[in-house]
C-alpha atoms as a PDB file:
ATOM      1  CA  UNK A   1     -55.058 -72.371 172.699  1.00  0.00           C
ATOM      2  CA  UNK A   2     -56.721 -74.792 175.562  1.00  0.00           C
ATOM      3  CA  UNK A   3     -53.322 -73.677 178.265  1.00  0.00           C
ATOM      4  CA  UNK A   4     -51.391 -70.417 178.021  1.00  0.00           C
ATOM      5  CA  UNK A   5     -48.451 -69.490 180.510  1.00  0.00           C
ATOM      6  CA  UNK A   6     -49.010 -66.186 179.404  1.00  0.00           C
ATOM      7  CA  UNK A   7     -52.744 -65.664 180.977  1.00  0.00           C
ATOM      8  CA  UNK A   8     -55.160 -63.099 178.285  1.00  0.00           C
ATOM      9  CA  UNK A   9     -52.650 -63.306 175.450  1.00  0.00           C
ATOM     10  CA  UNK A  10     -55.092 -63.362 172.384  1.00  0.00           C
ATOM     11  CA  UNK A  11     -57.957 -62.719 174.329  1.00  0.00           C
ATOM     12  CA  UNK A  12     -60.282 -59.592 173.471  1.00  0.00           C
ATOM     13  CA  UNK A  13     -60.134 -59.076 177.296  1.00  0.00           C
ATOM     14  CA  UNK A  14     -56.740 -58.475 178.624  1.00  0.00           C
ATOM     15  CA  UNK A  15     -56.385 -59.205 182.176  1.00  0.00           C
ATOM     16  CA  UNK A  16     -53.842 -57.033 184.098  1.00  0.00           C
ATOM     17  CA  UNK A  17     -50.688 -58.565 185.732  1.00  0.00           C
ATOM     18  CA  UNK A  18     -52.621 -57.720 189.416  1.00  0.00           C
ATOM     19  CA  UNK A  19     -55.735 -60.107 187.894  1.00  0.00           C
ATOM     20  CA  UNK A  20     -52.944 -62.602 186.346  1.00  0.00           C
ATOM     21  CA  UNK A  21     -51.243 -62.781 189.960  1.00  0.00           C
ATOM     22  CA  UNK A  22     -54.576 -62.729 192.259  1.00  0.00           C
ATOM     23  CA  UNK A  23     -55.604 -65.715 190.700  1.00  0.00           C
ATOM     24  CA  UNK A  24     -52.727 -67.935 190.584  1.00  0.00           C
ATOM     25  CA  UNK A  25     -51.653 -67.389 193.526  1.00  0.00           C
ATOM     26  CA  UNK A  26     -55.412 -68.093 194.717  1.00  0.00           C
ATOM     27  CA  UNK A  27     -54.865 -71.234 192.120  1.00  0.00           C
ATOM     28  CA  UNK A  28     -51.011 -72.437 194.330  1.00  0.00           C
ATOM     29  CA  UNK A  29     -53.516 -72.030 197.580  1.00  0.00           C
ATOM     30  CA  UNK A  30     -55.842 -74.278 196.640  1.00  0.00           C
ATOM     31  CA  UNK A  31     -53.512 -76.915 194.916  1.00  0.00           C
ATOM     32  CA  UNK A  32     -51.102 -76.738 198.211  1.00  0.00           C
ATOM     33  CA  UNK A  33     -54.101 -77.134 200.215  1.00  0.00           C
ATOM     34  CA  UNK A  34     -55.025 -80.041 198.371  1.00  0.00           C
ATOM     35  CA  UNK A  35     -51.785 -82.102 199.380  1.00  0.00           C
ATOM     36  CA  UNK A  36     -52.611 -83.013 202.991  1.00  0.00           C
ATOM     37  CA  UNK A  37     -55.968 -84.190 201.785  1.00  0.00           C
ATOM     38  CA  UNK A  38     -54.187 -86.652 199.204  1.00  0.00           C
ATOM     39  CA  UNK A  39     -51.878 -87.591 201.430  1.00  0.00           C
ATOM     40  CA  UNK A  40     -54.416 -88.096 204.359  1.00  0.00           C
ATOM     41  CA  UNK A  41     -56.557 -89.996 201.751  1.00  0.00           C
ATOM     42  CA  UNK A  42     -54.019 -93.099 201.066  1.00  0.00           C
ATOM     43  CA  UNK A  43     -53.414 -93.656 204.798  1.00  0.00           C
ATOM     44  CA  UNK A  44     -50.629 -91.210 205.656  1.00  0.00           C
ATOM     45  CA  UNK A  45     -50.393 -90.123 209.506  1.00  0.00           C
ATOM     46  CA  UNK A  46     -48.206 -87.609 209.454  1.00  0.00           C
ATOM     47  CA  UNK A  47     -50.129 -84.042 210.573  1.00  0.00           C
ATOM     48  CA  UNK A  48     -53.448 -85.361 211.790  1.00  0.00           C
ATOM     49  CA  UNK A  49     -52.686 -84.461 215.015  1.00  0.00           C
ATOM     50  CA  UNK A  50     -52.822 -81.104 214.166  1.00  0.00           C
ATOM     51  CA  UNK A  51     -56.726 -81.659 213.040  1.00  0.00           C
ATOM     52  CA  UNK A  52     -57.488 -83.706 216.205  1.00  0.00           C
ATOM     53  CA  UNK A  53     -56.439 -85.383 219.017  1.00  0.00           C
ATOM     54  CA  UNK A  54     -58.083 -88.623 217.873  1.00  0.00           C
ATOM     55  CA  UNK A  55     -58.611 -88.463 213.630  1.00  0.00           C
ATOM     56  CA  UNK A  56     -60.238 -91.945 214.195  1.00  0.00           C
ATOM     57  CA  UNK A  57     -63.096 -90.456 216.367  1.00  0.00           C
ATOM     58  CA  UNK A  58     -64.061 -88.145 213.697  1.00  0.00           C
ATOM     59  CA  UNK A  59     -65.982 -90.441 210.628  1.00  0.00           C
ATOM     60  CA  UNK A  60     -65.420 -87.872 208.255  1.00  0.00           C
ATOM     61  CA  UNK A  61     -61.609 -87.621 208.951  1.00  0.00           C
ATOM     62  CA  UNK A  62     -61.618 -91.162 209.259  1.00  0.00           C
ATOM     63  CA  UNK A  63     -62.906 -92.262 205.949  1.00  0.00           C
ATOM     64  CA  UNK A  64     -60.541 -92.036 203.318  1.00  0.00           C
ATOM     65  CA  UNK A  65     -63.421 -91.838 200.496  1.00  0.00           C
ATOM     66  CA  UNK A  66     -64.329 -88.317 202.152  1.00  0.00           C
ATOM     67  CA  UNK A  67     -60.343 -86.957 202.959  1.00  0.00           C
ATOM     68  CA  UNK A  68     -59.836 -87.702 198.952  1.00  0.00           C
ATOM     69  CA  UNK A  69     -63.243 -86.037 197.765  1.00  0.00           C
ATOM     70  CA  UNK A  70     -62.055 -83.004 199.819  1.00  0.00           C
ATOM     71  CA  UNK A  71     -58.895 -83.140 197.803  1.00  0.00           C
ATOM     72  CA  UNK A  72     -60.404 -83.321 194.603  1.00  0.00           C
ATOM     73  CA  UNK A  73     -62.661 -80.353 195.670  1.00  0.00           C
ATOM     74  CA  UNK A  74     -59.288 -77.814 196.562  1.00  0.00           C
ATOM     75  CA  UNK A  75     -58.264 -79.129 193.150  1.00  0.00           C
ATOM     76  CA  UNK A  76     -61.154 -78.046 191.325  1.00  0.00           C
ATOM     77  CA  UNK A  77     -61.158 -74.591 193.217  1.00  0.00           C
ATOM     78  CA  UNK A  78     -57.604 -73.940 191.780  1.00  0.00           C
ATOM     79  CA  UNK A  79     -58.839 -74.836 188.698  1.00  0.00           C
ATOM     80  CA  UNK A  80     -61.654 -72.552 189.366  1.00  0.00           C
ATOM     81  CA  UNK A  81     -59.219 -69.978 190.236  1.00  0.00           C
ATOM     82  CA  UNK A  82     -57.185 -70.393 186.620  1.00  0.00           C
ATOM     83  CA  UNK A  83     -60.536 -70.324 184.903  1.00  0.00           C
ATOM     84  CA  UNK A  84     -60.445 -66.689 185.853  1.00  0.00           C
ATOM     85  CA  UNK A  85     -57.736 -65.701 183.599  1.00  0.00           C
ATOM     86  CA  UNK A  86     -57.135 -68.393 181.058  1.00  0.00           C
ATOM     87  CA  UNK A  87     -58.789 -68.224 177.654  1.00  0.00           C
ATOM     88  CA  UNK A  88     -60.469 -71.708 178.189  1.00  0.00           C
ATOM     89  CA  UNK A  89     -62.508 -70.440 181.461  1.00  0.00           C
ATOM     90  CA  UNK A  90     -64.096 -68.063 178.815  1.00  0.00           C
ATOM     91  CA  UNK A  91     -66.717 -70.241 177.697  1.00  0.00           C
ATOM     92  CA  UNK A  92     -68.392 -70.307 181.659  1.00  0.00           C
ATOM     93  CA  UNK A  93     -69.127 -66.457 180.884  1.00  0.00           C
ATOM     94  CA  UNK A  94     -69.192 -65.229 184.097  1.00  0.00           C
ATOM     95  CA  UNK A  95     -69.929 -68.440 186.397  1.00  0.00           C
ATOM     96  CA  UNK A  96     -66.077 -68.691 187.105  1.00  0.00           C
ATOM     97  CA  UNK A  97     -66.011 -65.242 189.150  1.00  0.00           C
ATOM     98  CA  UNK A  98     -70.007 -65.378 191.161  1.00  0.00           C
ATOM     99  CA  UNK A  99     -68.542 -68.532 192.090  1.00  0.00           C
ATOM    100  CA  UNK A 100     -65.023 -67.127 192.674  1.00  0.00           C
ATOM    101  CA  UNK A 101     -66.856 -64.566 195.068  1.00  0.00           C
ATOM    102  CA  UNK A 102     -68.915 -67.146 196.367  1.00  0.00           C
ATOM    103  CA  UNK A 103     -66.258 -69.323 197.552  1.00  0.00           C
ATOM    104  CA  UNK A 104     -64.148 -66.273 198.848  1.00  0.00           C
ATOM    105  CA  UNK A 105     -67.053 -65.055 200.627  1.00  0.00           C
ATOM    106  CA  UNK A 106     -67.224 -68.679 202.577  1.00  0.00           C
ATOM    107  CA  UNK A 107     -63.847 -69.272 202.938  1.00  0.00           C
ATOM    108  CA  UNK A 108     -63.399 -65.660 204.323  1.00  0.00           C
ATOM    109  CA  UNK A 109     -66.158 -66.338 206.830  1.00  0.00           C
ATOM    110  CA  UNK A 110     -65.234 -70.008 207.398  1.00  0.00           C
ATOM    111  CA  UNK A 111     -61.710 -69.019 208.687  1.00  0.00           C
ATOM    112  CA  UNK A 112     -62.959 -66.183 210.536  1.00  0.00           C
ATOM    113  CA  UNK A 113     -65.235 -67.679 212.884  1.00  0.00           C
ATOM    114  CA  UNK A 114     -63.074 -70.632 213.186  1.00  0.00           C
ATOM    115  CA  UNK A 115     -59.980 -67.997 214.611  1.00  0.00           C
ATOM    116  CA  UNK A 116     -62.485 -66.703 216.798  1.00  0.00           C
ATOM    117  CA  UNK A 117     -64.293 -69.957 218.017  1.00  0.00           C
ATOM    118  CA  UNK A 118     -60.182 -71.940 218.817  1.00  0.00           C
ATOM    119  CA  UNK A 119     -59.085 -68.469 220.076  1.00  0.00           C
ATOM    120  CA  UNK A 120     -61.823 -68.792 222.523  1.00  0.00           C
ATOM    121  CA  UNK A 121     -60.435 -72.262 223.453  1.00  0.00           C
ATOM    122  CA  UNK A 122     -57.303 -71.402 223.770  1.00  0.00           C
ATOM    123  CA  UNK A 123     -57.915 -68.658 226.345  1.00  0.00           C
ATOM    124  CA  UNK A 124     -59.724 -70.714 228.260  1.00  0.00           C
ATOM    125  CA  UNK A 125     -63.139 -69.083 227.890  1.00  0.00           C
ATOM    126  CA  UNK A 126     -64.575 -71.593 225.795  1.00  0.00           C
ATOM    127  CA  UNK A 127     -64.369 -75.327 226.778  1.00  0.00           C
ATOM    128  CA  UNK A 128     -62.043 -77.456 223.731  1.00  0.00           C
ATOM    129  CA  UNK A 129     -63.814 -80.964 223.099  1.00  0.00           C
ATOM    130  CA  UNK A 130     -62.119 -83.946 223.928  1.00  0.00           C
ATOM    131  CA  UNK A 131     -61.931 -84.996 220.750  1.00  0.00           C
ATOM    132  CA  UNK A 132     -59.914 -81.487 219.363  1.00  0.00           C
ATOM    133  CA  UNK A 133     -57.706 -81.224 222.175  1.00  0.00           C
ATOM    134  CA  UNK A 134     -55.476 -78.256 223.287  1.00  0.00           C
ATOM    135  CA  UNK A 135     -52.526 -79.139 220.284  1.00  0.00           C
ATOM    136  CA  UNK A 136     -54.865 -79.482 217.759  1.00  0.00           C
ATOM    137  CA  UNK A 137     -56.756 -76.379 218.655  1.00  0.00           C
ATOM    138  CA  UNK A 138     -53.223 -74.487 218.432  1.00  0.00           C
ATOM    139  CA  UNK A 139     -52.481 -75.794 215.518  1.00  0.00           C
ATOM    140  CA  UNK A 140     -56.171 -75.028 214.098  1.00  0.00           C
ATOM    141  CA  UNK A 141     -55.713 -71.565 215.509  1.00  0.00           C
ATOM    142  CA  UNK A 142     -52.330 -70.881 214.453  1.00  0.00           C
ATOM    143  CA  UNK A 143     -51.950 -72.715 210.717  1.00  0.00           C
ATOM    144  CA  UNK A 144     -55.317 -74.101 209.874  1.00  0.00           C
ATOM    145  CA  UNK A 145     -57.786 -71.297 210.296  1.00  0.00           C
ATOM    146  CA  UNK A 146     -55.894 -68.738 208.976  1.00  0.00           C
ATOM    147  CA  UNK A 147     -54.606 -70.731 206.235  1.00  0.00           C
ATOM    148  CA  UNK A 148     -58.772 -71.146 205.145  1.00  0.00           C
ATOM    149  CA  UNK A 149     -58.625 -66.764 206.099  1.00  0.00           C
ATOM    150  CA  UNK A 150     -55.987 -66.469 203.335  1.00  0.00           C
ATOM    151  CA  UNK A 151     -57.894 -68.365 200.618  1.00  0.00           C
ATOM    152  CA  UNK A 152     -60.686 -67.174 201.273  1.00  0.00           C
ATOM    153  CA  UNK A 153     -58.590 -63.342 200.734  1.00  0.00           C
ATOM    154  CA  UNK A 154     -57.742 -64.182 197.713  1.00  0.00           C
ATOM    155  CA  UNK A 155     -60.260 -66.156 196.219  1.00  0.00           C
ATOM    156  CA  UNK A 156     -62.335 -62.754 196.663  1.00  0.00           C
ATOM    157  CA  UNK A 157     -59.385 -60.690 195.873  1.00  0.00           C
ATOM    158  CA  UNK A 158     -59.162 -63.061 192.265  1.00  0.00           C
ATOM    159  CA  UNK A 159     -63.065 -62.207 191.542  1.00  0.00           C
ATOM    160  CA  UNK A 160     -62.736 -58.312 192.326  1.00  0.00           C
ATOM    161  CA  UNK A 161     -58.963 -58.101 189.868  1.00  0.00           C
ATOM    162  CA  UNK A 162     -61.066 -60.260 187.175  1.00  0.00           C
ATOM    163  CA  UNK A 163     -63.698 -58.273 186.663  1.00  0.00           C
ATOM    164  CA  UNK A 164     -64.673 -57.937 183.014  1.00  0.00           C
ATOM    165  CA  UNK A 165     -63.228 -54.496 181.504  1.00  0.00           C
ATOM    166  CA  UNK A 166     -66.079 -52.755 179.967  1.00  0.00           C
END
């Protein structure tokens, strides 16, 4: 069975409901963080003024090539996610949780310094660059870096409630 609703059914390793939650809900993150991206990607405005003051000063941001590869990559994390607990991410052995861990190590750490670095800005004792600007630094401090805090959460919490049963 390539798909099951029903994660570990036939499977000689059962995952519990706390694995079967962990890593769809890490798999929703991922997929809902992917949106933006898309939508970014085909020439949509609406948001990127909460990544920047000016998206057009930033190449990356500004080439739509890049915005969509991003995209593609949150997809393939919440794919990575699923691969967890479904009976097709089997066949990876263990490569779906080291690189579970691995990604909720960085996205833990990426979010993380990022709430510290625009919490800096916004109480003044770090200078915000032009090109951020004070809304988009709320917005980064408020939504975006602890939106990349949360995945990273429970990409690690995923790895640690998929751990093979021995």
């Amino acid at each position: 069975m390539p798909f099951s609703i029903t994660p570990g059914v036939g499977s000689s390793d059962l995952r519990t409901g706390r694995a079967v939650w962990s890593a769809y809900t890490a798999c929703a993150w991922a997929f809902v963080f992917a949106v933006p991206s898309f939508y970014w990607a085909v020439g949509g405005t609406v948001g990127m003024q909460t990544i920047a003051r000016d998206p057009d000063a930033i190449p990356l941001i500004d080439d739509p090539f890049v915005v969509f590869a991003t995209g593609v990559l949150k997809v393939l994390g919440g794919l990575l996610a699923l691969a967890l607990v479904q009976p097709w991410g089997r066949r990876f052995r263990r490569w779906p949780r080291r690189l579970a861990w691995a990604a909720g190590g960085f996205l833990t750490l990426y979010g993380a310094a990022l709430l510290v670095q625009h919490g800096l800005m916004l109480t003044g004792a770090v200078a915000t660059p032009d090109v951020l600007g004070a809304t988009a630094a709320r917005w980064h401090f408020w939504l975006w870096d602890p939106w990349w805090l949360v995945g990273g959460i429970l990409f690690g919490l995923a790895a640690w409630c998929c751990r093979r049963e021995s």
